[in-house]
N, C-alpha and C. Protein backbone atom coordinates (compact mmCIF):
# COMPACT_ATOMS: atom_id res chain seq x y z
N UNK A 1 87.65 108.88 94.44
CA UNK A 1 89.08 109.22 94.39
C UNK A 1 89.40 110.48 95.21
N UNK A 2 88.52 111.00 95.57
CA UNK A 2 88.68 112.40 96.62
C UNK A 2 89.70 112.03 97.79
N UNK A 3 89.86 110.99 98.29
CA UNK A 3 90.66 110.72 99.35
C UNK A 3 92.47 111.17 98.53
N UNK A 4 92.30 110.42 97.52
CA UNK A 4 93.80 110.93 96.82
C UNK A 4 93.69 112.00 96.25
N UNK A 5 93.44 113.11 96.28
CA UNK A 5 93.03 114.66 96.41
C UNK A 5 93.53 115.07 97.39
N UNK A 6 93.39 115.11 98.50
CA UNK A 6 92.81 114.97 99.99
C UNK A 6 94.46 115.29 100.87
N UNK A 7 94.57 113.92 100.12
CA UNK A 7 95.84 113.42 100.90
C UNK A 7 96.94 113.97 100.02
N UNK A 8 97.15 114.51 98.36
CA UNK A 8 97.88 114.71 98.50
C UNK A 8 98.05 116.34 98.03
N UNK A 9 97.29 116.94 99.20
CA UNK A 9 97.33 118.30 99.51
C UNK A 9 98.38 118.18 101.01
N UNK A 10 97.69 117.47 101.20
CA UNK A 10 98.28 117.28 102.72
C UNK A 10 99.63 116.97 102.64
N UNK A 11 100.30 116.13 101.94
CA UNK A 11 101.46 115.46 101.49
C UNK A 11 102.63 116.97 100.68
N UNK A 12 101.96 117.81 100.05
CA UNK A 12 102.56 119.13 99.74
C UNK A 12 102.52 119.82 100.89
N UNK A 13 101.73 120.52 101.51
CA UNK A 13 101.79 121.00 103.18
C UNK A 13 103.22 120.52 103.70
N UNK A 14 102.92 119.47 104.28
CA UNK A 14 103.73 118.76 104.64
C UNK A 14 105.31 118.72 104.32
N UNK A 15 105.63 118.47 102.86
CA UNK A 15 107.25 118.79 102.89
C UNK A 15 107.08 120.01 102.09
N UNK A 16 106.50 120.96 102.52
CA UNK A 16 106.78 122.59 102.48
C UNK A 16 107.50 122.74 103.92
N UNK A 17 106.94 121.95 104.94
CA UNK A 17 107.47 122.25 106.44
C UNK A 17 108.87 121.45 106.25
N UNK A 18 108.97 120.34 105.55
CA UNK A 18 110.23 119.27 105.91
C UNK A 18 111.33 119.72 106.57
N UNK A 19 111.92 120.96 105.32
CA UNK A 19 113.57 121.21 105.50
C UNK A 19 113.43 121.79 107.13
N UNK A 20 112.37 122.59 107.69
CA UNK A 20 112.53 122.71 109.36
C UNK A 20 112.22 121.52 110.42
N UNK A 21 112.18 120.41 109.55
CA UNK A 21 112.07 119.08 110.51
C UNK A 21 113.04 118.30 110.12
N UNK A 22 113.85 118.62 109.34
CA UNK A 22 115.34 117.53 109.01
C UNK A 22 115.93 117.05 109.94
N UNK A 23 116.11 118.42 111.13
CA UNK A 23 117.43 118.29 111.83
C UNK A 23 117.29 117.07 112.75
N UNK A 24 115.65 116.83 112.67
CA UNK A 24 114.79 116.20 113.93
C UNK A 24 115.26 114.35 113.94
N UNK A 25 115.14 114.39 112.53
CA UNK A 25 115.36 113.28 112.00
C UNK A 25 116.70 112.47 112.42
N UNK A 26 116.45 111.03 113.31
CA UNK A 26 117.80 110.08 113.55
C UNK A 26 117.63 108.93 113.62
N UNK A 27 118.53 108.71 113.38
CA UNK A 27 118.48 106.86 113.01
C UNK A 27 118.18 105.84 114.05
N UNK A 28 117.12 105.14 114.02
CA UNK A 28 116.75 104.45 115.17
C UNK A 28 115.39 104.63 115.90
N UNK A 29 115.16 106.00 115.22
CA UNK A 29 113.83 107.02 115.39
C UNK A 29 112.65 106.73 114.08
N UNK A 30 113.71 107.70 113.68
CA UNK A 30 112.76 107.82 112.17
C UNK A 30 112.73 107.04 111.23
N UNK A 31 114.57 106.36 111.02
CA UNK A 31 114.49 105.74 109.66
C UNK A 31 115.61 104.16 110.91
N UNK A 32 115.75 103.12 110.12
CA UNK A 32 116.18 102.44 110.37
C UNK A 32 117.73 102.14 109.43
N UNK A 33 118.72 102.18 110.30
CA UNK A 33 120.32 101.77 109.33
C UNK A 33 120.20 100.21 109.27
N UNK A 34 120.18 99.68 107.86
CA UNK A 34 120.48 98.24 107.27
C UNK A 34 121.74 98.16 107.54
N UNK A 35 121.87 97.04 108.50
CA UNK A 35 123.44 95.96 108.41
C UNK A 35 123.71 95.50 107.54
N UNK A 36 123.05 94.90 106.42
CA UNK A 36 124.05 94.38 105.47
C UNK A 36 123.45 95.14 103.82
N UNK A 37 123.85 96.62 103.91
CA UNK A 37 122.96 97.35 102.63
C UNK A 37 123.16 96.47 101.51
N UNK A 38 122.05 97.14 100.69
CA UNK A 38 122.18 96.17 98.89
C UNK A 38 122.65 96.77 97.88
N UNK A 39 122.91 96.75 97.24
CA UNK A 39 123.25 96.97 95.74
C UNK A 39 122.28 97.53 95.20
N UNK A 40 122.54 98.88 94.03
CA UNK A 40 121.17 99.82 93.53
C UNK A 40 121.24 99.28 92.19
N UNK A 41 119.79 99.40 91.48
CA UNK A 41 119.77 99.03 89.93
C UNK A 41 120.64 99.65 89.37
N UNK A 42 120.66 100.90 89.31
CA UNK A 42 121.22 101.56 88.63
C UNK A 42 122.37 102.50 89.47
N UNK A 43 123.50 102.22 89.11
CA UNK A 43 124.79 102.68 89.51
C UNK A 43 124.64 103.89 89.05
N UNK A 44 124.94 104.90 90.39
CA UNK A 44 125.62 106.01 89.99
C UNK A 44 124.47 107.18 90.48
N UNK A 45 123.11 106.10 90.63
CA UNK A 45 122.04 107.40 91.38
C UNK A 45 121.76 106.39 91.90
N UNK A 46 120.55 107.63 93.20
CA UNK A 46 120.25 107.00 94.60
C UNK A 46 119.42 106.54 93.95
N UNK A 47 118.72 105.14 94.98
CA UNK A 47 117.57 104.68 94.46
C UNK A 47 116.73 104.42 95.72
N UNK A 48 115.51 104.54 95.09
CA UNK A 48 114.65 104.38 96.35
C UNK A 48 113.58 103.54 96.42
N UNK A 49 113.37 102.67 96.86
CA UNK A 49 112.38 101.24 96.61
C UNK A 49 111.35 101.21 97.79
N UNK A 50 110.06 101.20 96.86
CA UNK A 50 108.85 100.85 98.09
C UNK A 50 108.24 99.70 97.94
N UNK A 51 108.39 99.13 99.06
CA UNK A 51 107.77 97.22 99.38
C UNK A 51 106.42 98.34 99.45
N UNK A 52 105.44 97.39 99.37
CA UNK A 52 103.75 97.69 99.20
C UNK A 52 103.15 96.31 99.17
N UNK A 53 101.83 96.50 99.52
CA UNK A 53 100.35 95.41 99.36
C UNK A 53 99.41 96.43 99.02
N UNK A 54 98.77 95.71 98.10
CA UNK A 54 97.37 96.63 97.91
C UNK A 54 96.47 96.27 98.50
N UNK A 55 96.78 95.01 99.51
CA UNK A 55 95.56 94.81 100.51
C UNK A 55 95.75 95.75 101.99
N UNK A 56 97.19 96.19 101.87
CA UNK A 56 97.60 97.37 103.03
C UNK A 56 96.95 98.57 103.28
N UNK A 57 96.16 99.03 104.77
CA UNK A 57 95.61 100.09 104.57
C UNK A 57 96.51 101.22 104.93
N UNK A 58 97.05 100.92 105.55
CA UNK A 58 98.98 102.06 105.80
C UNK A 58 99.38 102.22 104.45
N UNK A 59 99.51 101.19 103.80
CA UNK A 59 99.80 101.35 102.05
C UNK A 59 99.20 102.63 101.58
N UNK A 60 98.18 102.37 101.71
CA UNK A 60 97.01 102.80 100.68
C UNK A 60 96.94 104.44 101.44
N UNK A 61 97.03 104.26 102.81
CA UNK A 61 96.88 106.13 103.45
C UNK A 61 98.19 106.90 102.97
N UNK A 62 99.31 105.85 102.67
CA UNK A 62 100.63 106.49 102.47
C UNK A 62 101.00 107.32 100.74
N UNK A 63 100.17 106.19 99.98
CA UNK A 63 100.28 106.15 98.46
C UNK A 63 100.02 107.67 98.20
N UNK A 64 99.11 108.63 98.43
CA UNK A 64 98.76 109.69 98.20
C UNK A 64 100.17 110.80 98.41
N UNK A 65 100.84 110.31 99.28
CA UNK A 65 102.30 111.67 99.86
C UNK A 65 103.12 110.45 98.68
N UNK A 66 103.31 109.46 98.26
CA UNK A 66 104.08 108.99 97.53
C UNK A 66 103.72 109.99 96.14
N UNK A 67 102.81 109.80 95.94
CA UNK A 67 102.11 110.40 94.40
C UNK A 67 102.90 111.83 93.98
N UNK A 68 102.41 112.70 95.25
CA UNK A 68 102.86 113.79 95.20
C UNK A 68 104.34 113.76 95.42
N UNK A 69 104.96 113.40 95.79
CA UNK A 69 106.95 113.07 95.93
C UNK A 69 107.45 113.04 94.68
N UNK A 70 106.41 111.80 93.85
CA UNK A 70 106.94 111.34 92.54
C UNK A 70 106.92 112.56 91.68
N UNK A 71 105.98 113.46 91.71
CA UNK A 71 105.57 114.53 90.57
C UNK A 71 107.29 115.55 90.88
N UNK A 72 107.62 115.36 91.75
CA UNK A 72 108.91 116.04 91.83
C UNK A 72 110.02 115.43 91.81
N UNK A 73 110.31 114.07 91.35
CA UNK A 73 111.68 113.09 91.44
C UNK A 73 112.55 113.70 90.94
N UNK A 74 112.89 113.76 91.90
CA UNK A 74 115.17 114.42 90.99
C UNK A 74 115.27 113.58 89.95
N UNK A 75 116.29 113.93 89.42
CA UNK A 75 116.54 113.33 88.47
C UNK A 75 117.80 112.41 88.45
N UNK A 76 118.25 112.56 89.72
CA UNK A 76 119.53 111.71 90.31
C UNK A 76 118.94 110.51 91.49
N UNK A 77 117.51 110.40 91.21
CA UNK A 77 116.71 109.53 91.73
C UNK A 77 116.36 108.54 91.02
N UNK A 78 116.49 107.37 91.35
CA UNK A 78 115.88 106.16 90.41
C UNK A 78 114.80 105.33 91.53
N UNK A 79 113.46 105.49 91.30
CA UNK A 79 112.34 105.18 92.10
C UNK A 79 111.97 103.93 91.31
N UNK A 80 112.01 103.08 92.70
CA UNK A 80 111.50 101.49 91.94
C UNK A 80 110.26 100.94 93.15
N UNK A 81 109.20 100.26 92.66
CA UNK A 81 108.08 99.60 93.53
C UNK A 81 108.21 98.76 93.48
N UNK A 82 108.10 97.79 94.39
CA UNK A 82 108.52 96.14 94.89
C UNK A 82 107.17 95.67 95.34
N UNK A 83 106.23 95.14 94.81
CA UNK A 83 105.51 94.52 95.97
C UNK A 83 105.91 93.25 96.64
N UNK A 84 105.48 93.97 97.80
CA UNK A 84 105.91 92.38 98.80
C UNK A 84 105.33 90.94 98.58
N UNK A 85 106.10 90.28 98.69
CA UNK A 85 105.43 88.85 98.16
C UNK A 85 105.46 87.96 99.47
N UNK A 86 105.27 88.45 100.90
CA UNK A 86 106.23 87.64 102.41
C UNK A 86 105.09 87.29 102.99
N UNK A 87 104.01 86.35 101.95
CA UNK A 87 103.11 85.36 103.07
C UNK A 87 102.36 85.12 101.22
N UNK A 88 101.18 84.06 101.39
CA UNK A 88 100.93 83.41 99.97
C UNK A 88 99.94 84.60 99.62
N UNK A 89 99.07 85.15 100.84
CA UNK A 89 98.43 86.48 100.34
C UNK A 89 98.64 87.49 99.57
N UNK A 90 99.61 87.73 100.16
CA UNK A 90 100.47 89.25 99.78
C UNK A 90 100.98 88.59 98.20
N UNK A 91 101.50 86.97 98.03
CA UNK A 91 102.28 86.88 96.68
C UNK A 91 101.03 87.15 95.34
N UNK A 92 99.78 87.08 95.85
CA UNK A 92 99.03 87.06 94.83
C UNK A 92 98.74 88.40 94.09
N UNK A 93 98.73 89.38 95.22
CA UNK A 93 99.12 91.00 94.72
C UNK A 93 99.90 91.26 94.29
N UNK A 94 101.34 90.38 94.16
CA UNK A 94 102.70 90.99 93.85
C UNK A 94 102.47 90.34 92.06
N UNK A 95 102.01 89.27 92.13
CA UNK A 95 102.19 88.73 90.87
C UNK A 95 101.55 89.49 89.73
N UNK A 96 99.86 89.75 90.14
CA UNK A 96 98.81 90.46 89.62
C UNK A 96 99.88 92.04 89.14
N UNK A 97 100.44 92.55 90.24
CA UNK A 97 101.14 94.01 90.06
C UNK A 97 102.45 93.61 88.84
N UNK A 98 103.09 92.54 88.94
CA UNK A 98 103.52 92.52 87.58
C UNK A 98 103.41 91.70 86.44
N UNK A 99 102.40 91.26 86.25
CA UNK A 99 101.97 91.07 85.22
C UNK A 99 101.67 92.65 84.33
N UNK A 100 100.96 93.38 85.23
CA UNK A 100 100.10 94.53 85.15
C UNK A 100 101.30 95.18 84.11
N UNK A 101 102.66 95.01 85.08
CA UNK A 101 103.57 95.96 84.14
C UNK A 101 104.25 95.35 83.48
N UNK A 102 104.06 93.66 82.86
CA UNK A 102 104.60 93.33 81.47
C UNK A 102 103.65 93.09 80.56
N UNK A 103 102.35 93.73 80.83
CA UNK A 103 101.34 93.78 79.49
C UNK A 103 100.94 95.45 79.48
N UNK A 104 101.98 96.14 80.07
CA UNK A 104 101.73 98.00 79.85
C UNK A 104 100.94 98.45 80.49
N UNK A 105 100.17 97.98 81.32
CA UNK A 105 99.26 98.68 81.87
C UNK A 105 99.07 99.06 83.78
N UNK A 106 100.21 98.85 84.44
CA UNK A 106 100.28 98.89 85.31
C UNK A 106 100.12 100.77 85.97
N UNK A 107 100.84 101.57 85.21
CA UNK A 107 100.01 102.76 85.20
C UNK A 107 98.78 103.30 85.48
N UNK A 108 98.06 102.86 84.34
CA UNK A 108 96.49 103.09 84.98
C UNK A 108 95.59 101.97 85.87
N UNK A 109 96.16 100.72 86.63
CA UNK A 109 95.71 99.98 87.24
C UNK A 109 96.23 100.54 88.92
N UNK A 110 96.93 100.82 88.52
CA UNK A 110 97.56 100.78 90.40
C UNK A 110 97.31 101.43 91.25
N UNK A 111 96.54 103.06 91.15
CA UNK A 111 95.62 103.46 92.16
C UNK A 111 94.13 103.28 91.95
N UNK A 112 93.93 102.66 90.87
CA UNK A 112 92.29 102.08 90.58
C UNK A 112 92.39 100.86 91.68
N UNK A 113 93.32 99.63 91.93
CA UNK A 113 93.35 98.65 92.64
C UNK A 113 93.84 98.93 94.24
N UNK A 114 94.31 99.61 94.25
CA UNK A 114 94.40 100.53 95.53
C UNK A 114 92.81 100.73 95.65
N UNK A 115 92.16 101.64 95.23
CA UNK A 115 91.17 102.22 95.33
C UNK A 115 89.76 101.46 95.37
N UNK A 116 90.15 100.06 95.10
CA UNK A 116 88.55 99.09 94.50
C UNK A 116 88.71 98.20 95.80
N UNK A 117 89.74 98.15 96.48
CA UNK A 117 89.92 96.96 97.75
C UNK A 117 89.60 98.29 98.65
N UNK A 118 89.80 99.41 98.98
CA UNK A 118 89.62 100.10 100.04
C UNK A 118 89.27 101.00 100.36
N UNK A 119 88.40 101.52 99.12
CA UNK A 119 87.15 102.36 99.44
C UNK A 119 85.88 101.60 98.44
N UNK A 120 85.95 100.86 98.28
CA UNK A 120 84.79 100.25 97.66
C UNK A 120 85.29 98.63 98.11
N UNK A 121 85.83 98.67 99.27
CA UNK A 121 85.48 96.93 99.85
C UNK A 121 85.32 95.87 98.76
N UNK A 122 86.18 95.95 97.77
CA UNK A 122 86.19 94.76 96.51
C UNK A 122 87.25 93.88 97.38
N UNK A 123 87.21 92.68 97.33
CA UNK A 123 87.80 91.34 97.68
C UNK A 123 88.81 90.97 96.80
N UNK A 124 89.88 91.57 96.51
CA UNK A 124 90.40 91.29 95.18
C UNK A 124 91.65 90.57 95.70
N UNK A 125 92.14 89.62 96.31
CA UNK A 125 93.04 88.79 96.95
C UNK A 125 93.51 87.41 96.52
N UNK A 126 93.09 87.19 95.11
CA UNK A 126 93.01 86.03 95.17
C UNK A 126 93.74 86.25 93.14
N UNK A 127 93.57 85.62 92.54
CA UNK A 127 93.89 85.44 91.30
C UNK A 127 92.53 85.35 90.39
N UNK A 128 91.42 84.62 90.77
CA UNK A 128 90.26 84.48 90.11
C UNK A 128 89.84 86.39 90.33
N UNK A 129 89.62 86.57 91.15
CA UNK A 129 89.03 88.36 91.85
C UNK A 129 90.28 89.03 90.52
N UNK A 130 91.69 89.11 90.69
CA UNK A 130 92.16 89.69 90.88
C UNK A 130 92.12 90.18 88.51
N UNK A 131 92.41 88.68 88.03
CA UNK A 131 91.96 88.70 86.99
C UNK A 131 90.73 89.37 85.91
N UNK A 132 89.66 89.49 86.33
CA UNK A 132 88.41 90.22 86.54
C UNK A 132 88.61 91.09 86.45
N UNK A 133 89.21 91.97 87.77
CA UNK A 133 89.59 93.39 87.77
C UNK A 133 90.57 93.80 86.42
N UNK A 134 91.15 93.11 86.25
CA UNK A 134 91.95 93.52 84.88
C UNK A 134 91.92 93.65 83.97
N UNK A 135 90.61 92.62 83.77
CA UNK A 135 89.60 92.81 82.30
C UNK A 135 88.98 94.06 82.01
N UNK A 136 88.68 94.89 83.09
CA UNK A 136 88.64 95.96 82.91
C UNK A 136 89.09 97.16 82.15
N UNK A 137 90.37 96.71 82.29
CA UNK A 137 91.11 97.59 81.77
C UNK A 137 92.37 97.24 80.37
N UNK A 138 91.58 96.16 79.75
CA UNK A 138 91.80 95.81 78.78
C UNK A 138 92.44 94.40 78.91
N UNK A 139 92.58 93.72 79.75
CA UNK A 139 93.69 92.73 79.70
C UNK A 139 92.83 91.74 79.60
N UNK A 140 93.11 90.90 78.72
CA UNK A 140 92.59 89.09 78.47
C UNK A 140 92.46 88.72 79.43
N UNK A 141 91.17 87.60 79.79
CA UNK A 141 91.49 87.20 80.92
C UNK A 141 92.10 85.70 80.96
N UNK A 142 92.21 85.09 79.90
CA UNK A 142 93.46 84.19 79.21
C UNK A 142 94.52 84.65 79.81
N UNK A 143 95.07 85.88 78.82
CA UNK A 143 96.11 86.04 79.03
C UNK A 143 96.72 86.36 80.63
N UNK A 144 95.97 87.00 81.21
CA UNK A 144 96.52 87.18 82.56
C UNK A 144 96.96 85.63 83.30
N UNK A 145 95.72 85.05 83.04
CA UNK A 145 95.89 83.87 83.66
C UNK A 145 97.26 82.92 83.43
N UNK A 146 97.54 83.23 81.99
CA UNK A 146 98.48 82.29 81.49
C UNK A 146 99.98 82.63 81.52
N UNK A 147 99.80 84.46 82.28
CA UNK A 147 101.35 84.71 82.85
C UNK A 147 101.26 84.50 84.06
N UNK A 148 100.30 84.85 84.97
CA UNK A 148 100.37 84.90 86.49
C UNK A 148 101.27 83.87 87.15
N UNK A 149 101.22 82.64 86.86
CA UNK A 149 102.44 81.70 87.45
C UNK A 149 103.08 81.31 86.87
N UNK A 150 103.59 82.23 85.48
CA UNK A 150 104.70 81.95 84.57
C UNK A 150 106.48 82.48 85.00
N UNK A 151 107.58 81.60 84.16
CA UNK A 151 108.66 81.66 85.17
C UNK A 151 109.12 82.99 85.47
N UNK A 152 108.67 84.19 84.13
CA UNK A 152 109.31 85.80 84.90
C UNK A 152 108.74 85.99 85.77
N UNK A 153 107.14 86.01 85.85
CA UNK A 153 106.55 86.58 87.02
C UNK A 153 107.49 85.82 88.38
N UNK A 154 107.41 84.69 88.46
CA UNK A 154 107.70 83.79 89.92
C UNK A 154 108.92 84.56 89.64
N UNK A 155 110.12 84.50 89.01
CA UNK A 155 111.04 85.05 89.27
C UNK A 155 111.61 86.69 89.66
N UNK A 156 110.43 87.08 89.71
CA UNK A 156 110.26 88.67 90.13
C UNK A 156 109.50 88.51 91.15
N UNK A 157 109.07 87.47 91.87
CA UNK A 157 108.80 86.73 93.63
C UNK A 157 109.61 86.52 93.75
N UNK A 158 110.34 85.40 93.68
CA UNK A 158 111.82 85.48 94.63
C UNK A 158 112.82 86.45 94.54
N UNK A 159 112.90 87.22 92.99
CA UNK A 159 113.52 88.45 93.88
C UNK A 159 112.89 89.69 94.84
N UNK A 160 111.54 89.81 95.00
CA UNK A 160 111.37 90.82 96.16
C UNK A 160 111.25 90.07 97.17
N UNK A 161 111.24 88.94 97.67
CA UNK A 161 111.21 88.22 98.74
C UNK A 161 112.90 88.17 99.31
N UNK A 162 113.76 87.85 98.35
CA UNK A 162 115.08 88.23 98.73
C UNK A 162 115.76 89.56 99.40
N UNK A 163 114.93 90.40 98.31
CA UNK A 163 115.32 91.77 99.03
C UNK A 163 114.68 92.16 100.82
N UNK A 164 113.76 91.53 100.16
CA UNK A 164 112.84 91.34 101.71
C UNK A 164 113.44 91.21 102.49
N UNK A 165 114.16 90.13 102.59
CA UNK A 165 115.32 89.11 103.75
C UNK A 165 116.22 90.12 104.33
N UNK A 166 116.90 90.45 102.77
CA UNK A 166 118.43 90.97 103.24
C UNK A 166 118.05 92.78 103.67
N UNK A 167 116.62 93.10 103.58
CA UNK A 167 116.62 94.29 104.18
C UNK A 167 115.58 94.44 105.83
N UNK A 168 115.74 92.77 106.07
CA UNK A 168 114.89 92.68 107.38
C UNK A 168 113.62 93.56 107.49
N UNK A 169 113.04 93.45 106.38
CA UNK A 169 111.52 93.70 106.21
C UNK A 169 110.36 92.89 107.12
N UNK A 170 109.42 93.66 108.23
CA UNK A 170 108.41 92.55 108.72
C UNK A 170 107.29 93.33 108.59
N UNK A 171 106.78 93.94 107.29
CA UNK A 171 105.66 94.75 107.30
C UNK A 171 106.15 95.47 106.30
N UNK A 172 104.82 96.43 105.53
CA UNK A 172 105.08 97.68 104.39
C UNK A 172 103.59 98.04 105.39
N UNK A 173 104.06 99.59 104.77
CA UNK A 173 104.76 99.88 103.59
C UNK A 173 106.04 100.15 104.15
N UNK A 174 107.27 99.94 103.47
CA UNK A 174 108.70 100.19 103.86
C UNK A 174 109.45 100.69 102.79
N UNK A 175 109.73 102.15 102.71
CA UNK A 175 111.06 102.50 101.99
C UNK A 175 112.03 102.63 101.79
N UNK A 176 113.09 101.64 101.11
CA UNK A 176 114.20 101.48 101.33
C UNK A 176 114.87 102.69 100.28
N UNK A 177 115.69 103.61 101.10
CA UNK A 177 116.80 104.58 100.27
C UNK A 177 117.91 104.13 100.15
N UNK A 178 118.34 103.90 99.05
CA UNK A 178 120.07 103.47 98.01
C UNK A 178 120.20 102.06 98.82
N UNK A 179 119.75 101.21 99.55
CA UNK A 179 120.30 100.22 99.94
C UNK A 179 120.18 100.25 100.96
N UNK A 180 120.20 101.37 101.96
CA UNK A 180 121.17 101.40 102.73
C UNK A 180 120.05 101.76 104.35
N UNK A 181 119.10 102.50 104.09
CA UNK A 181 118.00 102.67 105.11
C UNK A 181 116.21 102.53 105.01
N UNK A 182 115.66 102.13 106.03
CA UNK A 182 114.29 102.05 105.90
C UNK A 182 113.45 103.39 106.64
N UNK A 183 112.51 103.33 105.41
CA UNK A 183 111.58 104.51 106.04
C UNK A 183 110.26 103.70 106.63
N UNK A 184 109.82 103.98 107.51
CA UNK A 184 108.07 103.09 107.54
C UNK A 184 107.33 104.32 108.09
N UNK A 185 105.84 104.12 107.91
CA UNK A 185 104.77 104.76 108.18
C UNK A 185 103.72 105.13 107.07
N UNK A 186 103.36 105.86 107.41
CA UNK A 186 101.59 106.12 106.47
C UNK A 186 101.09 107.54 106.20
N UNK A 187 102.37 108.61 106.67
CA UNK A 187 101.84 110.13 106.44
C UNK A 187 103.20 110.63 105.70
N UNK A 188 102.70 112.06 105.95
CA UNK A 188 103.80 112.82 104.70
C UNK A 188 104.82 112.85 105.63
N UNK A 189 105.53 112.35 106.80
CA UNK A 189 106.44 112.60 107.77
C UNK A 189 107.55 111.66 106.86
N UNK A 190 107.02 110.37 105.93
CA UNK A 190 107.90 109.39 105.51
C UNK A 190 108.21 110.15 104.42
N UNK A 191 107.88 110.92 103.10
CA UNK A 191 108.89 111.36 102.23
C UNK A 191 109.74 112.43 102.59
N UNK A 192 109.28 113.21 104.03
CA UNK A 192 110.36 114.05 104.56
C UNK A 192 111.85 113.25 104.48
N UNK A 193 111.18 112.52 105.49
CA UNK A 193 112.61 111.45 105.72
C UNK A 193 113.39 110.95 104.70
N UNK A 194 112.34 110.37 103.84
CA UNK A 194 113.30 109.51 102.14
C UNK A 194 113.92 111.36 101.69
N UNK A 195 113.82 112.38 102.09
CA UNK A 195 113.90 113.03 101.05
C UNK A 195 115.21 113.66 102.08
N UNK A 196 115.13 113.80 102.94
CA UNK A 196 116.53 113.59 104.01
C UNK A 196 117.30 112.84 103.96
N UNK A 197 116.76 111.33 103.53
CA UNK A 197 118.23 110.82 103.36
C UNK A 197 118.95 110.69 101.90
N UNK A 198 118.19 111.24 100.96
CA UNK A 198 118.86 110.97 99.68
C UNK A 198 119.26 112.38 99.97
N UNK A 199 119.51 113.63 100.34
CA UNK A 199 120.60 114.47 100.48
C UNK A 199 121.91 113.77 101.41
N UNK A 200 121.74 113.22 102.11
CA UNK A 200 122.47 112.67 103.50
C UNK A 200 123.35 111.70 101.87
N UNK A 201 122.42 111.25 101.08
CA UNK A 201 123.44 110.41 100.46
C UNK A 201 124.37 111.18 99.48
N UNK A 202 123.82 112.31 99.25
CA UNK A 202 123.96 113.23 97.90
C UNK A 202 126.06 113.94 98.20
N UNK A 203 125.51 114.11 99.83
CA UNK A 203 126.35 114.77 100.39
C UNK A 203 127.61 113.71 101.09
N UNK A 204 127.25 112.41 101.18
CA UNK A 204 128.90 111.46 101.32
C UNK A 204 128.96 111.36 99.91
N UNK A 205 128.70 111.30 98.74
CA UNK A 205 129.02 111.40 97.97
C UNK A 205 129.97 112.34 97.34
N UNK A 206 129.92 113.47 98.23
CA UNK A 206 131.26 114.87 97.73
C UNK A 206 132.33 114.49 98.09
């Protein structure tokens, strides 16, 4: 786990410098403007959504400056994780990731499974692999099995696959702020940016 140590020293460094790299920041550059923005869960704060794979190694270099972001969330922030479900690969991670969080345990699974595909080269891509790993950490392996292609899970696939669409997603990791813009990349340069534009939003809001 030293790598997420590592990285998120680097990730504090990093937006200690931000507020003198704001100005730098423009659309088309850094972050991308959505044509047709979406709708936030929760009305009334920004929200900020990260598409992810845990078979992603950009994912996985990025997760560490995410970690450290989160330990400081405003409180006029509503942070939501999407895994991407946009090929049959990727849907098998998305399903596994929520199951994880309608039997409670997605907390202590999600940088362990980060961590077992890509610094210890575990194969975990599949539903048989992916099940296994979960037994680990307390979960039936019945029971996993017997939500994994049950109708909430699939229906929490077609909705991140939707959002997918309508936010012209072709790759993660991608952070979408309030609807309305995408962040991409793999260093602490991307929560500068998410953290630039939820003032940018803070401030049409006056």
């Amino acid at each position: 786990m030293k790598k997420f140590v590592l990285g998120g020293l680097s990730a504090a460094i990093m937006a200690f410098s931000g507020t003198t790299m704001a100005a730098d920041f423009v659309a088309g550059k850094d972050y991308t403007v959505i044509a047709n923005p979406g709708k936030v869960d929760v009305p009334g704060k920004i929200e900020v959504r990260e598409f992810f794979w845990y078979g992603c190694p950009h994912c996985y270099k990025l997760e560490p400056f995410m970690q450290t972001w989160l330990k400081q969330l405003p409180k006029d922030v509503n942070f939501i994780r999407t895994p991407a479900a946009m090929n049959k690969v990727w849907e098998q991670g998305a399903r596994a990731y929520y199951v994880s969080e309608a039997l409670g345990v997605r907390q202590k699974t999600h940088l362990p499974l980060f961590h077992a595909i890509h610094a210890q080269n575990q194969q975990l891509f599949d539903q048989a692999s992916l099940a296994k790993f979960y037994v680990n950490y307390g979960v039936p392996e019945q029971k996993f099995n017997s939500m994994f292609n049950s109708f909430p899970i699939t229906s929490k696939i077609a909705e991140s696959n939707k959002l997918a669409q309508q936010y012209q997603l072709t790759g993660v990791p991608a952070i979408v702020v309030n609807g309305k813009y995408v962040v991409q990349g793999e260093d602490g340069k991307v929560t500068q940016v998410v953290n630039y534009l939820i003032q940018k939003e803070r401030t049409a809001k006056k």
